[in-house]
Every structure is written in C-alpha cells, then in structure tokens.
N, C-alpha and C. Protein backbone atom coordinates (compact mmCIF):
# COMPACT_ATOMS: atom_id res chain seq x y z
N UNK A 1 226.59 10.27 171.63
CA UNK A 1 225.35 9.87 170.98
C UNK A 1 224.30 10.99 171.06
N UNK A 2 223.83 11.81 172.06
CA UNK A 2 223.14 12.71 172.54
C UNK A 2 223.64 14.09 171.40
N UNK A 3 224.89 14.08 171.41
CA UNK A 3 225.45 15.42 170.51
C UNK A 3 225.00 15.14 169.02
N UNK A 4 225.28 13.74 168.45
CA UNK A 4 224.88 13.19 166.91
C UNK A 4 223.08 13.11 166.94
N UNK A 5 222.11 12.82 167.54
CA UNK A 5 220.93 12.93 167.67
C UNK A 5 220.50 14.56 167.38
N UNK A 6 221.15 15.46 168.61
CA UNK A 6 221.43 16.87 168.62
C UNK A 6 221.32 17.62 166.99
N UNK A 7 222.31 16.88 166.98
CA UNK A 7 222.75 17.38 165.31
C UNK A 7 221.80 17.02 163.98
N UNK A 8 221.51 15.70 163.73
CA UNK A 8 220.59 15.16 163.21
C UNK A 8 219.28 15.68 163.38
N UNK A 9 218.84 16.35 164.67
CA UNK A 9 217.47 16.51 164.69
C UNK A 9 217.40 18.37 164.39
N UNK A 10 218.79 18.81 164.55
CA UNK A 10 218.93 20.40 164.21
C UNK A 10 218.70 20.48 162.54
N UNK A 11 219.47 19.34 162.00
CA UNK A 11 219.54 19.58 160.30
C UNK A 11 218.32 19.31 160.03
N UNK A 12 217.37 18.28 160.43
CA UNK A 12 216.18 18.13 160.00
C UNK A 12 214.64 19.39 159.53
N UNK A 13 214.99 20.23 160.80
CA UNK A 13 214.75 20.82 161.12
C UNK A 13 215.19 22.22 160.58
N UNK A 14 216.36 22.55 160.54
CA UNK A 14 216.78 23.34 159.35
C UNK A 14 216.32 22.83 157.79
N UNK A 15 216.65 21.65 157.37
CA UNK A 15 216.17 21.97 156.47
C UNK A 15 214.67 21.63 155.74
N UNK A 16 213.91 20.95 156.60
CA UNK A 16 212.08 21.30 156.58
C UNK A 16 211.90 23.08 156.27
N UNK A 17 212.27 23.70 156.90
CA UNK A 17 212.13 24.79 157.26
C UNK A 17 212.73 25.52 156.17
N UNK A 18 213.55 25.11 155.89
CA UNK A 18 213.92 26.19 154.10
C UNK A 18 212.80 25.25 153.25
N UNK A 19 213.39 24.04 153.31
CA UNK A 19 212.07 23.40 152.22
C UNK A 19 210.47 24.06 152.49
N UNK A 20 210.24 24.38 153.41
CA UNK A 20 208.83 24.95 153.48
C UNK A 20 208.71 26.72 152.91
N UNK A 21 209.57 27.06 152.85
CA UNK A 21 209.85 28.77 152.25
C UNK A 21 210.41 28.68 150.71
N UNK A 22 209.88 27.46 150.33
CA UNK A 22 210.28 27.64 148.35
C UNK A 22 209.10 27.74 148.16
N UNK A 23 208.77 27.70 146.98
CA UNK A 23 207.68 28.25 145.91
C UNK A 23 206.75 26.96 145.24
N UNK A 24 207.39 25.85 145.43
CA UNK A 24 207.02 24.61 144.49
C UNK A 24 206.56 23.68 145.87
N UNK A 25 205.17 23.55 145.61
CA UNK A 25 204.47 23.12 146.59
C UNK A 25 204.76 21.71 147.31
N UNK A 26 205.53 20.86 146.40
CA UNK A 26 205.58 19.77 146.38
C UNK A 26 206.85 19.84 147.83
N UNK A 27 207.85 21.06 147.19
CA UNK A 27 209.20 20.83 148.64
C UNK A 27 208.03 21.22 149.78
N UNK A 28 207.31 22.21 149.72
CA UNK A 28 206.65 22.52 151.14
C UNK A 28 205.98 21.73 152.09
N UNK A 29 205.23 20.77 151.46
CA UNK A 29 204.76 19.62 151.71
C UNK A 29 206.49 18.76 152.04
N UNK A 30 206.92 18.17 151.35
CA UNK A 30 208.70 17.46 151.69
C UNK A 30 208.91 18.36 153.05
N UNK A 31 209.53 19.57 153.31
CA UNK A 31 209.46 20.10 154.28
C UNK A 31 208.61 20.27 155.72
N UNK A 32 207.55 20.20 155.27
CA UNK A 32 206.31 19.75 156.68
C UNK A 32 206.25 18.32 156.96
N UNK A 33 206.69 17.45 155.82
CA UNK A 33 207.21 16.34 157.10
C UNK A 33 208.04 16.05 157.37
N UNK A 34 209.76 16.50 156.67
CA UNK A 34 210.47 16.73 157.41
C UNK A 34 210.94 17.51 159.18
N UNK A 35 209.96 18.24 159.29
CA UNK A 35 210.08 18.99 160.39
C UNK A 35 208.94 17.96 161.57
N UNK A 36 208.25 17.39 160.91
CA UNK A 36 207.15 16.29 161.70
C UNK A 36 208.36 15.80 162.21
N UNK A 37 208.92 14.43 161.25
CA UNK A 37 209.68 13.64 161.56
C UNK A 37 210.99 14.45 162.38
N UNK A 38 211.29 15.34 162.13
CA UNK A 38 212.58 16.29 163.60
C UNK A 38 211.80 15.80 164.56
N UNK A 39 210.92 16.64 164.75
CA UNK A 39 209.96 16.83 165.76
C UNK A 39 209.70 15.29 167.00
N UNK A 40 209.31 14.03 165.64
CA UNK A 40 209.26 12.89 166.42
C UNK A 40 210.74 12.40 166.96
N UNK A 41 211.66 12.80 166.10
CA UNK A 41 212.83 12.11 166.61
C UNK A 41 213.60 13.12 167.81
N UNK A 42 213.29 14.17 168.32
CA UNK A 42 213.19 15.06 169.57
C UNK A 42 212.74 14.69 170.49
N UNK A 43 211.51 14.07 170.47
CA UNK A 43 210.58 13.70 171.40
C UNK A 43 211.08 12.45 171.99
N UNK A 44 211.32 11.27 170.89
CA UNK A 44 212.18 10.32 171.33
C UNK A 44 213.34 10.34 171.59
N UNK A 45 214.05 11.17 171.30
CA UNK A 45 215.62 11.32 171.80
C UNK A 45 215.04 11.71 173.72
N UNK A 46 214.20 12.85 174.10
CA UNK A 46 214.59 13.63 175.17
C UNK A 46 213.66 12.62 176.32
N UNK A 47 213.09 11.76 175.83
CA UNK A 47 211.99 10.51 176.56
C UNK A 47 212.73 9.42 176.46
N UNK A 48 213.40 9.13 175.98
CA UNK A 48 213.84 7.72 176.08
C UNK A 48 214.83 7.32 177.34
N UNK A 49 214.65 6.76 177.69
CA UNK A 49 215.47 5.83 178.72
C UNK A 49 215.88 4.19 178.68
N UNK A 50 217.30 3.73 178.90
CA UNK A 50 217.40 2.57 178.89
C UNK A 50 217.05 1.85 180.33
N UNK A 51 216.32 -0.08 179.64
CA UNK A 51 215.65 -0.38 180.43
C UNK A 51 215.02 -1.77 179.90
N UNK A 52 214.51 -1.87 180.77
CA UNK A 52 213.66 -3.58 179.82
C UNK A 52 212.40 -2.90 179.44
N UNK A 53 211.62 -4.01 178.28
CA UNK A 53 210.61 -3.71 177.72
C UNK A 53 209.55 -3.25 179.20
N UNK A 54 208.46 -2.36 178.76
CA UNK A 54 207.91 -1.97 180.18
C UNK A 54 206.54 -3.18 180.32
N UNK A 55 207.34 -4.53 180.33
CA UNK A 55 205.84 -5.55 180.83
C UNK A 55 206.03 -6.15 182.17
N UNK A 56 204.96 -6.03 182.82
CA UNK A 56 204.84 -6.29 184.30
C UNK A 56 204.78 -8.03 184.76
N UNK A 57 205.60 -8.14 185.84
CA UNK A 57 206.44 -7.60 186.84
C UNK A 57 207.92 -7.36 186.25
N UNK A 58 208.64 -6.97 186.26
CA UNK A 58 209.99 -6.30 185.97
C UNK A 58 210.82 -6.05 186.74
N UNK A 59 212.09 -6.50 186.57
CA UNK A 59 213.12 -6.20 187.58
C UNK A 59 214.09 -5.50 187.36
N UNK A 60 214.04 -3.84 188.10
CA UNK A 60 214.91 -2.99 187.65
C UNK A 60 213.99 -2.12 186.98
N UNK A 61 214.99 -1.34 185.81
CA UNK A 61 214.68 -0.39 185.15
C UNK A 61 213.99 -0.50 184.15
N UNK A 62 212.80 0.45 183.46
CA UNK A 62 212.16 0.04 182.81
C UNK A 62 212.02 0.97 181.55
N UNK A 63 211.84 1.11 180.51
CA UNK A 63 211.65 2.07 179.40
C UNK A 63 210.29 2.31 179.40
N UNK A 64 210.29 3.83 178.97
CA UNK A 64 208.62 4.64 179.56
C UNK A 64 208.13 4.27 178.18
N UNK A 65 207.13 3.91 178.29
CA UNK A 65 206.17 3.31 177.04
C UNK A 65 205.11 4.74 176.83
N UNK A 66 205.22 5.58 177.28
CA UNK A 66 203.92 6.45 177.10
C UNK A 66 205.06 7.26 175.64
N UNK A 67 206.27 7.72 175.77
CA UNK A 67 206.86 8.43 174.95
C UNK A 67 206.80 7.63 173.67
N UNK A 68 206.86 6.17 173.39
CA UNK A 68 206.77 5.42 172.10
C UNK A 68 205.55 5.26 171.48
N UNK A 69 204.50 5.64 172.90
CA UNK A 69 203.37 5.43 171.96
C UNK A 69 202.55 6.94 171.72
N UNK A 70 203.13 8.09 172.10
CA UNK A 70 202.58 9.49 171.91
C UNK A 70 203.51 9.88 170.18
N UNK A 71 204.79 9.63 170.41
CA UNK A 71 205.64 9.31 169.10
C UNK A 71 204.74 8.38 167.79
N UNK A 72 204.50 7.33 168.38
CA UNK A 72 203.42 6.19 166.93
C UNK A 72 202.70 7.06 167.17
N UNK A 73 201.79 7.50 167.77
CA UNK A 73 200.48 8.68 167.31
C UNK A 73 201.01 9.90 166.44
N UNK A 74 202.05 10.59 166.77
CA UNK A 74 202.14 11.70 166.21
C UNK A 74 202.72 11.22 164.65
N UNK A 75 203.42 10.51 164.41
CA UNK A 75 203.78 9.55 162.99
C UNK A 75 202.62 9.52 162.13
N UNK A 76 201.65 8.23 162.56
CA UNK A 76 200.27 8.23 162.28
C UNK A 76 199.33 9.37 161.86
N UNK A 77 199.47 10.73 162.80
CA UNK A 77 198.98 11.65 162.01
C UNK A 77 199.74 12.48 161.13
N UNK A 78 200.86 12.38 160.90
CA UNK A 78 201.76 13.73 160.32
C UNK A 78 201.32 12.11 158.84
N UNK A 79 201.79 10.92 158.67
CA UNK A 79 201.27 10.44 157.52
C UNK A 79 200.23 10.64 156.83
N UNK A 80 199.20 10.83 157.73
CA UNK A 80 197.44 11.41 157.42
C UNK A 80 197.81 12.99 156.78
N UNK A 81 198.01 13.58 157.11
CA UNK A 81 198.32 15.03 156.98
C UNK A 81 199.21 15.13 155.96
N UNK A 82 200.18 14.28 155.59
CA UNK A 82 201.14 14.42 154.44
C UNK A 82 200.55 13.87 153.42
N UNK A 83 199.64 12.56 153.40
CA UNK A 83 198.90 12.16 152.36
C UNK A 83 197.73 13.30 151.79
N UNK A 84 196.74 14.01 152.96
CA UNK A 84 196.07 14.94 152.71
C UNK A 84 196.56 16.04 151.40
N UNK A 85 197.78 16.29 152.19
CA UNK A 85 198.73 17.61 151.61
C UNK A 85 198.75 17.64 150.16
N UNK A 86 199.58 15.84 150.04
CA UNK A 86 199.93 15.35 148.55
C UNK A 86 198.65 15.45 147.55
N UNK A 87 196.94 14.75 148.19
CA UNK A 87 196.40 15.03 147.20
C UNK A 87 195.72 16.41 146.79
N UNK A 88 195.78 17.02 147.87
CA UNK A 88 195.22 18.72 147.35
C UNK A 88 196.31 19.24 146.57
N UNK A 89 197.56 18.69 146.41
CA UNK A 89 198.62 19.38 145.40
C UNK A 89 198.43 18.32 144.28
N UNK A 90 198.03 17.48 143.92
CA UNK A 90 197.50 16.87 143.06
C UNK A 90 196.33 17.69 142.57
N UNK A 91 195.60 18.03 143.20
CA UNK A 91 194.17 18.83 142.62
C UNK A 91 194.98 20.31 142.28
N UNK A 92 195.60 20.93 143.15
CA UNK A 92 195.93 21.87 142.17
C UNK A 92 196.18 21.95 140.74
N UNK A 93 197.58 20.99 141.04
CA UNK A 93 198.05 20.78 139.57
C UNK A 93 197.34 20.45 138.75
N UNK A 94 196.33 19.46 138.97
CA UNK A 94 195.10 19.02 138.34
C UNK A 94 194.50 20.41 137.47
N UNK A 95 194.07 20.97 138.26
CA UNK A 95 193.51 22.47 137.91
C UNK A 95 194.12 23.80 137.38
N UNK A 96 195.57 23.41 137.71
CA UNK A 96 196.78 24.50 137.14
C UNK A 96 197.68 24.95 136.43
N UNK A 97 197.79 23.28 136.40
CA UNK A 97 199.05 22.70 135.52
C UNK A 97 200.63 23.31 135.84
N UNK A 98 200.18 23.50 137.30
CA UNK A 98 201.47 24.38 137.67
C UNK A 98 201.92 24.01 139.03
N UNK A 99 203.03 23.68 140.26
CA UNK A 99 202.91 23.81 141.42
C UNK A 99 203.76 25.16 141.85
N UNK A 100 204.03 26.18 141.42
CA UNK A 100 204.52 27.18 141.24
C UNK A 100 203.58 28.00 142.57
N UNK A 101 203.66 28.46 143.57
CA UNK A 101 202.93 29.09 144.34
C UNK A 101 202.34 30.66 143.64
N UNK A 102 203.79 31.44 143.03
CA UNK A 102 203.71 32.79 142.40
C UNK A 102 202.44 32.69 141.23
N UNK A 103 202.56 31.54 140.19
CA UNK A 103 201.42 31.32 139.14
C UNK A 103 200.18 30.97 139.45
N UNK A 104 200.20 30.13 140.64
CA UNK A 104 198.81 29.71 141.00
C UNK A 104 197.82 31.05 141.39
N UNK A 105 198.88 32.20 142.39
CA UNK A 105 198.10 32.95 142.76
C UNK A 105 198.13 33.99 141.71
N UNK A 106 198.97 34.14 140.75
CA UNK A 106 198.36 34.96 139.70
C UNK A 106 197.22 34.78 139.10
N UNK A 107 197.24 33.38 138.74
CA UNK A 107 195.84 32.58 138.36
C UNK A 107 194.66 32.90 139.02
N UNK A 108 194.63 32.91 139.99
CA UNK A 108 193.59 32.80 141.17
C UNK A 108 192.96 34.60 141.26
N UNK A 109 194.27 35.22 141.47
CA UNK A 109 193.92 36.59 140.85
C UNK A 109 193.10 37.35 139.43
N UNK A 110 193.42 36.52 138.71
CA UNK A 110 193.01 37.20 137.42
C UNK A 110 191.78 36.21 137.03
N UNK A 111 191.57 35.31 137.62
CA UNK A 111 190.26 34.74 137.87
C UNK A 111 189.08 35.27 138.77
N UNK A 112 189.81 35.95 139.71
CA UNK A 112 188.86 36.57 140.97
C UNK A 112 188.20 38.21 139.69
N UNK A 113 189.17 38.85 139.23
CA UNK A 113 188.77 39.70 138.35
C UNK A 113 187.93 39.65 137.16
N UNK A 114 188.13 38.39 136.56
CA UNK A 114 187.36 37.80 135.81
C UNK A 114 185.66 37.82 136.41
N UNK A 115 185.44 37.09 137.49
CA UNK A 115 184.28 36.88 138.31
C UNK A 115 183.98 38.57 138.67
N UNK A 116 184.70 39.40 138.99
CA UNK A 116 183.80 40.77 139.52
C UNK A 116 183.38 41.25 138.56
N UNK A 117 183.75 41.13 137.08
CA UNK A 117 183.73 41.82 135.81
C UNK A 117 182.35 41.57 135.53
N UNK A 118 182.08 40.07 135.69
CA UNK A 118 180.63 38.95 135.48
C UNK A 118 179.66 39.34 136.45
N UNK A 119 179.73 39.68 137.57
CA UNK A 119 179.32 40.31 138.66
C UNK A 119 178.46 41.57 138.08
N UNK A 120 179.76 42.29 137.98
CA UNK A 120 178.82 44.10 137.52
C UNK A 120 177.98 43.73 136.29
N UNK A 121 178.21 42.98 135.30
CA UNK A 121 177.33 43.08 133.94
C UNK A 121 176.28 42.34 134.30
N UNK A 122 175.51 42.06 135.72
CA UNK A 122 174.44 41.24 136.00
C UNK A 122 174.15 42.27 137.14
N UNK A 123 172.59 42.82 136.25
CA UNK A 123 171.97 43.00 137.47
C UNK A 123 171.18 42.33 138.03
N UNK A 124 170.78 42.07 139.30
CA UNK A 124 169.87 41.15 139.98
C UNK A 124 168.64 41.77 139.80
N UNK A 125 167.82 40.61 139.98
CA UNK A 125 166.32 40.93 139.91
C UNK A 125 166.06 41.07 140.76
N UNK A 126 164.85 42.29 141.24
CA UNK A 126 164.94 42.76 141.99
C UNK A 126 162.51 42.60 142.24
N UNK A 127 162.33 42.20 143.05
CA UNK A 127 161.18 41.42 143.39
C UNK A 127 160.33 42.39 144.61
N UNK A 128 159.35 42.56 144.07
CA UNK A 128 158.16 43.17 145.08
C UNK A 128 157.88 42.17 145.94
N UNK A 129 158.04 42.09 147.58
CA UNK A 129 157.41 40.58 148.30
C UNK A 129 156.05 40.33 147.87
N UNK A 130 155.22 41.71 147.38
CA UNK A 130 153.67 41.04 147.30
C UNK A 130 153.61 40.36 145.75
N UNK A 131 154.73 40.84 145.20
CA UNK A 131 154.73 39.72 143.82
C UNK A 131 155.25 38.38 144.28
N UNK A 132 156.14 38.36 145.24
CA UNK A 132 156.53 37.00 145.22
C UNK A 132 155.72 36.15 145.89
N UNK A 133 155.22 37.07 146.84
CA UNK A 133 153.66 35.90 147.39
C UNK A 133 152.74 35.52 146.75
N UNK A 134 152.47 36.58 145.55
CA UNK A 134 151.64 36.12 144.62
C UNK A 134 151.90 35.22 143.71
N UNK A 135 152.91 34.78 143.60
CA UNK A 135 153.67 33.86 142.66
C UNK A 135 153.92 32.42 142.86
N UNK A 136 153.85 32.17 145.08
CA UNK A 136 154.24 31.45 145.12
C UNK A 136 152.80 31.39 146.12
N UNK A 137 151.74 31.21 146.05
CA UNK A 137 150.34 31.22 146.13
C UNK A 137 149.94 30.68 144.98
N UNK A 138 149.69 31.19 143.68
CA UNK A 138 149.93 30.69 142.48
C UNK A 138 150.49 29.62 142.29
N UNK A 139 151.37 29.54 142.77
CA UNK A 139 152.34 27.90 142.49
C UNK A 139 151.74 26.77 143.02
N UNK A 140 151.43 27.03 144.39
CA UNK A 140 150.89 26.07 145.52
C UNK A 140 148.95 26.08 145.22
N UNK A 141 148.14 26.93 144.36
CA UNK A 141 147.09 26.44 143.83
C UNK A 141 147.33 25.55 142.35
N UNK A 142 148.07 25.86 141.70
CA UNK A 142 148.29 25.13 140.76
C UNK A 142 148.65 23.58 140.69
N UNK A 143 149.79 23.43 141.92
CA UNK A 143 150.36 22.11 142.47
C UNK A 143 148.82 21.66 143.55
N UNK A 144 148.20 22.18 144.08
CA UNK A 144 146.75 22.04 144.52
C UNK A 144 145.96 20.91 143.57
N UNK A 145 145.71 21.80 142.94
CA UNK A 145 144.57 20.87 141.69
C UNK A 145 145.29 20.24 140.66
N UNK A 146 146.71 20.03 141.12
CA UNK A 146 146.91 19.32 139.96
C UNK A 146 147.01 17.79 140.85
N UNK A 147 147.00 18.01 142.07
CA UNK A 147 146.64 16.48 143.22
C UNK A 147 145.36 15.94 143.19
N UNK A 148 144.73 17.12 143.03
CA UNK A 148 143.51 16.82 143.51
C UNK A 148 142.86 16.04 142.35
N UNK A 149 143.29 16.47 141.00
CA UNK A 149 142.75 15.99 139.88
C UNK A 149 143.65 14.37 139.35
N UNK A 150 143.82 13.87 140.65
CA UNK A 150 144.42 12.49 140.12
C UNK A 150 143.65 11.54 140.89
C-alpha cells in the first residue's frame, strides 16, 4: 500500500510539473493543483496512522487529528488559489483572446513600445514654482469670494 501511494503521489507530481512548463495557461494552473493535491496526499500518506477516531477518553491507539486538519487547511487554500488563478486567466483571455504565454508576451511587448513611442512625442510641462504659487493663490482667492458672496 505504502509503494502504490509512493507511486501515485510520484506521478502526480511528475505530471503537475510538466503541466506547469507548457505554454497554455490554463495546463499551468491544471498543473499547480495537481502538484497541491501530490503534495496533500504526501502529507497524509507520511502522518497517518491507524487507530480510533481521536475523541476522548479512548482506548488504545488513536489517529493524529492535527495531520487531517493541517491537510483540510492546505485543500481549502490551494482551492482559493486555484479559483484566484482561473479568474485572472479569464481576464487575460478576456483582454487577449489568447492563453498562449509566447502571444500574450508578445502583446505586452509591442504594447510596452507602443506606450514609450507616446511617451517621447509628449513633452511635459514644465512650471516655474513661483508660477504655480501664483496660480494656486489665485485659485484659493477666487474660491474665497466666491463663499463669501453666498
């Protein structure tokens, strides 16, 4: 039983781990919780012990309750984290029409170039502080009497 667990939690684990090194966001995500779920079923394979439920008083041997319930926690969050995952690859695609990792970042590239291009053909204005105090002195007499005159 220990050798088939062994095995089961090696393949899992192997294959999270290729699924996380493809290109299509959707296996990478499939793959990160495949390797969660290895991960939980490791934890419970190498913690578990046979035994009666652990409720007090008990006679004999007992099964450790801290490993079933550090296991439901880590479940609980790798679901949080896989739901997370799913909808930011929803917003990609949303935005990409692609889950292609190679296209997105071409995209993202020739968008970043786009923006420096927009960048250089703007020059900033460029402000004397004693103009801008004067401006915003000006502002604050104007907003002044325009209170005062109500």
């Amino acid at each position: 039983m220990i050798l088939l667990i062994s095995i089961v939690v090696a393949l899992m684990f192997g294959s999270g781990a290729y699924l996380m090194l493809q290109r299509d966001l959707i296996r990478v995500i499939t793959g990160m919780i495949l390797v969660g779920n290895a991960a939980n079923l490791f934890i419970m394979a190498t913690g578990l012990r046979r035994g009666d439920a652990p409720v007090l008083p008990a006679d004999g041997p007992m099964a450790d309750p801290l490993v079933q319930a550090m296991t439901l926690t880590a479940v609980v969050i790798g679901f949080g984290v896989a739901a997370l995952g799913l909808s930011l690859v929803y917003r990609v695609y949303d935005s990409h029409l692609s889950l292609d990792i190679r296209r997105i970042s071409e995209a993202e590239s020739e968008q970043a170039e786009i923006d420096d291009l927009h960048e250089q053909e703007k020059e900033p204005e460029v402000l004397d502080p004693t103009t801008q105090q004067i401006e915003a002195e000006d502002a604050y007499e104007a907003e002044r009497e325009q209170v005062l005159t109500k």
